[in-house]
N, C-alpha and C. Protein backbone atom coordinates (compact mmCIF):
# COMPACT_ATOMS: atom_id res chain seq x y z
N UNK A 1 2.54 -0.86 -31.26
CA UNK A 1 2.76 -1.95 -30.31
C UNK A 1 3.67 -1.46 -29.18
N UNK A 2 3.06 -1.69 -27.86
CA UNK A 2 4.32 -1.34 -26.82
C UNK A 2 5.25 -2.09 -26.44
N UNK A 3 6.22 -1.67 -26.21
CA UNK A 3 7.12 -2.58 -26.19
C UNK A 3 8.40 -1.94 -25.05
N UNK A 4 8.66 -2.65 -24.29
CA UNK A 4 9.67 -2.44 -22.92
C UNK A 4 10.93 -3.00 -23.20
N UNK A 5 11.80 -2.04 -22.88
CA UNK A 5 13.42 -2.72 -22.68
C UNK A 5 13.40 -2.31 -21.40
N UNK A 6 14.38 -3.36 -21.04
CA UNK A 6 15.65 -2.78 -19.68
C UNK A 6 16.74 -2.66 -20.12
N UNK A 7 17.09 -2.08 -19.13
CA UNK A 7 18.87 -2.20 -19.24
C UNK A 7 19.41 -1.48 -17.86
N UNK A 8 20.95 -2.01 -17.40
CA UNK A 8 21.85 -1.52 -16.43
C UNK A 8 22.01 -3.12 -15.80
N UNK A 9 21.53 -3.99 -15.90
CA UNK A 9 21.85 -4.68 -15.40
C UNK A 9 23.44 -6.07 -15.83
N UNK A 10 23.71 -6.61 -14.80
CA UNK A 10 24.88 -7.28 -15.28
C UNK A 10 25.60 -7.98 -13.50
N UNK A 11 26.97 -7.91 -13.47
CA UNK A 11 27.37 -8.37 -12.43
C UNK A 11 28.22 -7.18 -11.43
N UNK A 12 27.81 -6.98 -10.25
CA UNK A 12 28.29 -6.33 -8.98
C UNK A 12 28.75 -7.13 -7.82
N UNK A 13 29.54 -7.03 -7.42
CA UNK A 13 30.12 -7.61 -5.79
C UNK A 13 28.82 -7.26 -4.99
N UNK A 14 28.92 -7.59 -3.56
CA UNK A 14 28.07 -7.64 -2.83
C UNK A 14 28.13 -6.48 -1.87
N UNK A 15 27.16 -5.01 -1.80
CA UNK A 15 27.49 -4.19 -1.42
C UNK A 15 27.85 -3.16 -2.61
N UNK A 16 27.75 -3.27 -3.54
CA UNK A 16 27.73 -2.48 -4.75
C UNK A 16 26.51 -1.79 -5.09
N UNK A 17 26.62 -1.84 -6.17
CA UNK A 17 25.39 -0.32 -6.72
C UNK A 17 25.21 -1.41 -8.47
N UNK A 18 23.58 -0.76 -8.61
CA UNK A 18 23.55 -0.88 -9.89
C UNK A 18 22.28 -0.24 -10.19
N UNK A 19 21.80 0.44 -11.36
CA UNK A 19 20.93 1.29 -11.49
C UNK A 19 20.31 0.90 -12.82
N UNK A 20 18.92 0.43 -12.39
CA UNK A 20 18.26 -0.57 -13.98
C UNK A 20 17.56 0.61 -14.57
N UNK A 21 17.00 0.24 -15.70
CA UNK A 21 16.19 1.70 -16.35
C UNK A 21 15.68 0.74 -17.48
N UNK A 22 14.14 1.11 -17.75
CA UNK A 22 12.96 0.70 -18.51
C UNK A 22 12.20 1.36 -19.15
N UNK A 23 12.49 1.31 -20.64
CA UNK A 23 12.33 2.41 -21.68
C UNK A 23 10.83 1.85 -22.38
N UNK A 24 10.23 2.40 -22.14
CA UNK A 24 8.23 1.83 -23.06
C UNK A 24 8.35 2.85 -24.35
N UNK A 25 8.55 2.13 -25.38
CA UNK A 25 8.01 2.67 -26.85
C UNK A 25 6.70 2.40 -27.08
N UNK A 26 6.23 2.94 -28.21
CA UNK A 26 5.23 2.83 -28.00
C UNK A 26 4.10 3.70 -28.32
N UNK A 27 2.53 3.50 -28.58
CA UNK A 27 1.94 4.24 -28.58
C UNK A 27 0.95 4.20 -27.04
N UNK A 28 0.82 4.84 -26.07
CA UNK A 28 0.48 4.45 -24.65
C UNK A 28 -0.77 5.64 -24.86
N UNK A 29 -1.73 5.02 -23.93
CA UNK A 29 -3.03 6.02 -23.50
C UNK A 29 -2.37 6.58 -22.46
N UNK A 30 -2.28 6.37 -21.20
CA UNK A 30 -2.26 6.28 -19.91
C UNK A 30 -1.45 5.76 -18.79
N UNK A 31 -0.16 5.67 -18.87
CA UNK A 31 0.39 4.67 -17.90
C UNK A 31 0.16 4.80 -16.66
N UNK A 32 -0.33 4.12 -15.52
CA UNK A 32 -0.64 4.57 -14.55
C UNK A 32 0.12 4.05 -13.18
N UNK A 33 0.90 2.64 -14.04
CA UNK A 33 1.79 2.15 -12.95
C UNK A 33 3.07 1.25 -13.56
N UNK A 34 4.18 1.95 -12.82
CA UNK A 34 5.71 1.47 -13.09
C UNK A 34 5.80 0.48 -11.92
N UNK A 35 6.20 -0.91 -12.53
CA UNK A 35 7.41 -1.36 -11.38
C UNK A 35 8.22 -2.39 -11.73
N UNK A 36 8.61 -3.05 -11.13
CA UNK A 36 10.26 -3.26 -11.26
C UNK A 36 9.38 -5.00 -9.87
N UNK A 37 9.75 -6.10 -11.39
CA UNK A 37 9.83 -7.28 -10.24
C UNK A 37 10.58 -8.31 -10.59
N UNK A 38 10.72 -8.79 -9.97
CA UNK A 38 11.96 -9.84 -10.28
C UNK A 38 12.14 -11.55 -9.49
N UNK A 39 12.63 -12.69 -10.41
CA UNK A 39 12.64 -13.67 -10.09
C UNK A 39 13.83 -14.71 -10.29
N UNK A 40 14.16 -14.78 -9.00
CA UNK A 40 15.10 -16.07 -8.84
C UNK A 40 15.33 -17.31 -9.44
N UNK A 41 16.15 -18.17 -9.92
CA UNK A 41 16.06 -19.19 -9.94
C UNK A 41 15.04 -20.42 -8.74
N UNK A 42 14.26 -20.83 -9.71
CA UNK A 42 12.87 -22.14 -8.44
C UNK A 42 12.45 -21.02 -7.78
N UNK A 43 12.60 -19.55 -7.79
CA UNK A 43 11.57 -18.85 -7.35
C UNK A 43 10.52 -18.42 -7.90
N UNK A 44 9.39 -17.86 -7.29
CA UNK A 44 8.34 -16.71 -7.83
C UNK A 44 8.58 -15.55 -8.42
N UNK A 45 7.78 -14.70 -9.28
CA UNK A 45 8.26 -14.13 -9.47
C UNK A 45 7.22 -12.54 -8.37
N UNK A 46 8.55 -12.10 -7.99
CA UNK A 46 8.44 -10.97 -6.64
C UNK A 46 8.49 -9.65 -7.05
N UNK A 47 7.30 -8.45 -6.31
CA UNK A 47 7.53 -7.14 -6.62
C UNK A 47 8.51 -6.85 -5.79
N UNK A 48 9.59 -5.68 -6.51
CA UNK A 48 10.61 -5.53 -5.85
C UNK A 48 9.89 -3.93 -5.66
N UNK A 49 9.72 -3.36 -6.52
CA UNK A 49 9.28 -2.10 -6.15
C UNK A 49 8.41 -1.29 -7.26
N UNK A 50 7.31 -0.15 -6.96
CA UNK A 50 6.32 0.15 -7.56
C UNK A 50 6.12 1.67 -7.53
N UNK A 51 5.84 2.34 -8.88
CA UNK A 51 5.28 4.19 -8.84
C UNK A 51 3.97 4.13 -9.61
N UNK A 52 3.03 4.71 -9.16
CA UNK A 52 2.24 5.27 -9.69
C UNK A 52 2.03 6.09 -9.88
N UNK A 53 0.68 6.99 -11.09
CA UNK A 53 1.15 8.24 -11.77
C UNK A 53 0.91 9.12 -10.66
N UNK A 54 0.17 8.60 -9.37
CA UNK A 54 0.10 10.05 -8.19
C UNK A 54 1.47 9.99 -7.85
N UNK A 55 2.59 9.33 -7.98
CA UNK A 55 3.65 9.29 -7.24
C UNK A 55 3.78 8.27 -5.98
N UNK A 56 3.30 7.96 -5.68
CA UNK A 56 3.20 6.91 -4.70
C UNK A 56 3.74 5.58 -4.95
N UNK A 57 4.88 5.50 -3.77
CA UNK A 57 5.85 4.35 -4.12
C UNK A 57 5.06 3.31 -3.31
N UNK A 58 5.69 1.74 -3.37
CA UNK A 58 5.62 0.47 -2.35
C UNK A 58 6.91 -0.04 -2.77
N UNK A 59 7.55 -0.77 -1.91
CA UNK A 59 8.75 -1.63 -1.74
C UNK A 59 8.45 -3.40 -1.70
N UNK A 60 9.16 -4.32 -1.71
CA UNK A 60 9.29 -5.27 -0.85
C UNK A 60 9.68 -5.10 0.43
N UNK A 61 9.28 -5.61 0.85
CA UNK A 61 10.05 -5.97 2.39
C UNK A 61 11.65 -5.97 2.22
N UNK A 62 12.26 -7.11 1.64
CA UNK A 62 13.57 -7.37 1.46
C UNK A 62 14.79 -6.19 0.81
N UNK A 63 13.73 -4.98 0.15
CA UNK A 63 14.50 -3.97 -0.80
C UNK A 63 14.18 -2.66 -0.01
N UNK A 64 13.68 -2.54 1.21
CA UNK A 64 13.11 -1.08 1.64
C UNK A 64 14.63 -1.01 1.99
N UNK A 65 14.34 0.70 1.74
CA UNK A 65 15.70 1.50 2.40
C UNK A 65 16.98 0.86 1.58
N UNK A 66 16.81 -0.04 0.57
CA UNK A 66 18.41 -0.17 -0.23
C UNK A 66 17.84 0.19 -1.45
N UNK A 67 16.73 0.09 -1.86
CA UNK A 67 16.37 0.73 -3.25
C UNK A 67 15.28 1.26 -3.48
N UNK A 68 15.39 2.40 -4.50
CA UNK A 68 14.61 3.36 -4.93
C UNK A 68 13.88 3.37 -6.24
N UNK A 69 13.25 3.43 -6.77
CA UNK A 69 12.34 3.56 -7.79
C UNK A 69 12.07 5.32 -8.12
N UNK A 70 12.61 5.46 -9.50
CA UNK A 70 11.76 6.59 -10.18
C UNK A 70 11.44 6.53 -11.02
N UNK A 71 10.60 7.73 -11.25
CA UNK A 71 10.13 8.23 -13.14
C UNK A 71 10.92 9.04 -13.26
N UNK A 72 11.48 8.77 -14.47
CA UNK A 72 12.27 10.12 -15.13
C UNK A 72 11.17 10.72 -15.93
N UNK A 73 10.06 9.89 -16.45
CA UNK A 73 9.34 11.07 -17.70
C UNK A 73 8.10 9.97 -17.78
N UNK A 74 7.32 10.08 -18.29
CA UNK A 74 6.11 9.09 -18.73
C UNK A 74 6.39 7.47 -19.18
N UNK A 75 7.83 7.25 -19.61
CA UNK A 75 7.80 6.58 -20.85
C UNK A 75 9.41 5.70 -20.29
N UNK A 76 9.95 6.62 -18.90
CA UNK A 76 10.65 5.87 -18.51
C UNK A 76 10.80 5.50 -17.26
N UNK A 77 11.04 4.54 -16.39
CA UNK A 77 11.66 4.03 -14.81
C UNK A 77 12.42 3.79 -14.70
N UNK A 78 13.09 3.99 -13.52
CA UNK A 78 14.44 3.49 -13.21
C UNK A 78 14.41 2.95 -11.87
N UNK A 79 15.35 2.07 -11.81
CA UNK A 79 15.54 1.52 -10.16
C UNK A 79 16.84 1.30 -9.62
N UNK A 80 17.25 2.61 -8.69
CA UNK A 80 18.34 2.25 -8.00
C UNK A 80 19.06 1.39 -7.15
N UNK A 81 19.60 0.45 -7.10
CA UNK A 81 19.81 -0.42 -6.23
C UNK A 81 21.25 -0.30 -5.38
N UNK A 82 21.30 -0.32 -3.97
CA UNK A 82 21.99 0.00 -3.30
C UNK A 82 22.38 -1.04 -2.45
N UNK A 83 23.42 -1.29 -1.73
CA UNK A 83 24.36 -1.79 -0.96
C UNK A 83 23.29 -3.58 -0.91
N UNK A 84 23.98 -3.74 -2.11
CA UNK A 84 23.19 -5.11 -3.03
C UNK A 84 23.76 -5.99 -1.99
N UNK A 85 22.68 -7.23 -2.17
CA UNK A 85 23.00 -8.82 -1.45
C UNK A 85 23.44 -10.21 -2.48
N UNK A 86 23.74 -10.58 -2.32
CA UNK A 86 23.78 -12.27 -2.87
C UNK A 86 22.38 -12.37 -3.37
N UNK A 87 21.57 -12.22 -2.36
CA UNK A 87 20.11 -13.10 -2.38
C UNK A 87 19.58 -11.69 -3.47
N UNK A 88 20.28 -10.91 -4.00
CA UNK A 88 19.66 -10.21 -4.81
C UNK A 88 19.25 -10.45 -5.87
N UNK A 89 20.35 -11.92 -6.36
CA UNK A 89 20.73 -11.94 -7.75
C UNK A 89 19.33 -12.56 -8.36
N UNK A 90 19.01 -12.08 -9.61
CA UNK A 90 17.72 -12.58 -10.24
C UNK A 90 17.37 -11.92 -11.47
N UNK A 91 16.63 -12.06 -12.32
CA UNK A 91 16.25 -11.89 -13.71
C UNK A 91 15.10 -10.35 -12.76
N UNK A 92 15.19 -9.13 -12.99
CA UNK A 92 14.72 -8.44 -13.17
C UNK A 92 13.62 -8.01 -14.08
N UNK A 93 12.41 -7.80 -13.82
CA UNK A 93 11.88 -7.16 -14.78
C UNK A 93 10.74 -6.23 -14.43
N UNK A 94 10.38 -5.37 -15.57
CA UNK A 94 9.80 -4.12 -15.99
C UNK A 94 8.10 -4.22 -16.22
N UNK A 95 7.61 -3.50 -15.81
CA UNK A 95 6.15 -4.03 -15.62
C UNK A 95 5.39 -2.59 -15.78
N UNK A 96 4.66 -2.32 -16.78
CA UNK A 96 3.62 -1.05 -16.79
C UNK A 96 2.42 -0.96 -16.98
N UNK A 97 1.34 -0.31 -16.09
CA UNK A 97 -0.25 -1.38 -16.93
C UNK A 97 -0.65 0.39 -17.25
N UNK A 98 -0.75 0.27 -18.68
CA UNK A 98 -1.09 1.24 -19.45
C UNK A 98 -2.74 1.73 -19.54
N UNK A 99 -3.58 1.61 -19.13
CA UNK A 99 -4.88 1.88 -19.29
C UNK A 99 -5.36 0.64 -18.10
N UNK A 100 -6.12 -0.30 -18.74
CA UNK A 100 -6.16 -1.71 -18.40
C UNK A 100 -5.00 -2.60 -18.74
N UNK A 101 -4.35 -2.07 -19.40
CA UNK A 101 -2.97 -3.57 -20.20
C UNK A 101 -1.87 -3.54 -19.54
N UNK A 102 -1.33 -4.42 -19.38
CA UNK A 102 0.08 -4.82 -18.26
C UNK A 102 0.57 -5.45 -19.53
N UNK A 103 2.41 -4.79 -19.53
CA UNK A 103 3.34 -5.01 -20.45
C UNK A 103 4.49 -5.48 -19.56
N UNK A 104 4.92 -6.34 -19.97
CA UNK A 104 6.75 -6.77 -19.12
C UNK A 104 7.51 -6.65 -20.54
N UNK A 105 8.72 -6.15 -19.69
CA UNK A 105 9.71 -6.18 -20.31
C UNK A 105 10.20 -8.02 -20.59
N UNK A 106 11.62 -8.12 -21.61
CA UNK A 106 12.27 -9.37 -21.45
C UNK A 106 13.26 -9.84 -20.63
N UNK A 107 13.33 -8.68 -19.27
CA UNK A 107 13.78 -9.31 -18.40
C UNK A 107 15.06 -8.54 -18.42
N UNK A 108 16.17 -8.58 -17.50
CA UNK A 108 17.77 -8.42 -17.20
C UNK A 108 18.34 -9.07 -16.13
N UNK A 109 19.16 -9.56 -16.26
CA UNK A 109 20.09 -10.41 -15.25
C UNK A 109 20.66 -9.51 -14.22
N UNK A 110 20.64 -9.23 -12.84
CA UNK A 110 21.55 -9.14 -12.00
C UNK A 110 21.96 -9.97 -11.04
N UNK A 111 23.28 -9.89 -10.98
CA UNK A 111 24.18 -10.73 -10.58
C UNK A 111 24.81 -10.55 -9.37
N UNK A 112 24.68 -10.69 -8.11
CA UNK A 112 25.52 -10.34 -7.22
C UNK A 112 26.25 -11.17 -6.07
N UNK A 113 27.73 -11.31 -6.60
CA UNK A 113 28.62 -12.12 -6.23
C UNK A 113 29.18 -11.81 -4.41
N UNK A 114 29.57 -12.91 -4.00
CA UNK A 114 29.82 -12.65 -2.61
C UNK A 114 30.97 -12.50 -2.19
């Protein structure tokens, strides 16, 4: 069964740093796409950012140029987040579609105070 954690997330001032990371156990064919989306309170839930196995990133609009997305290895992502906003704050989560199958993680809180 696959199964996704996150973790790094929690509370930063505004203009801080925080660096999430999404661990897939698991038995996987194929992963072919990492990303990282996340949802607000009464919001949608929004891609914040995306890798696929050619390497090829996409952003939001709202996150270009403050955060980064990598692979460290098949099995893990990470997402750097840089000189954070208020409007950042939101339940994070982890997203991989392994063959045909899309897995989310249970989510992580970041918090960013003003």
């Amino acid at each position: 069964q696959v199964q996704l954690v996150e973790s790094g997330g929690g509370l930063v001032q505004a203009g801080g740093s925080l660096r999430l990371s999404c661990a897939v156990s698991g038995t996987t064919f194929s992963i072919n796409f990492h990303g990282w989306f996340r949802q607000a309170p009464g919001g949608q839930r929004e891609l914040v950012a995306a890798i696929r196995s050619s390497g090829a990133t996409n952003y939001g609009d709202s996150v270009k140029g403050r955060f980064t997305i990598s692979r460290d290895n098949a099995k893990t992502v990470s997402l750097q987040m840089s000189s954070l906003k208020p409007e950042d704050t939101a339940v994070y989560y982890c997203k991989v579609i392994d063959y045909f199958r899309e897995y989310w993680g249970q989510g992580t809180q970041v918090t960013v105070s003003s």
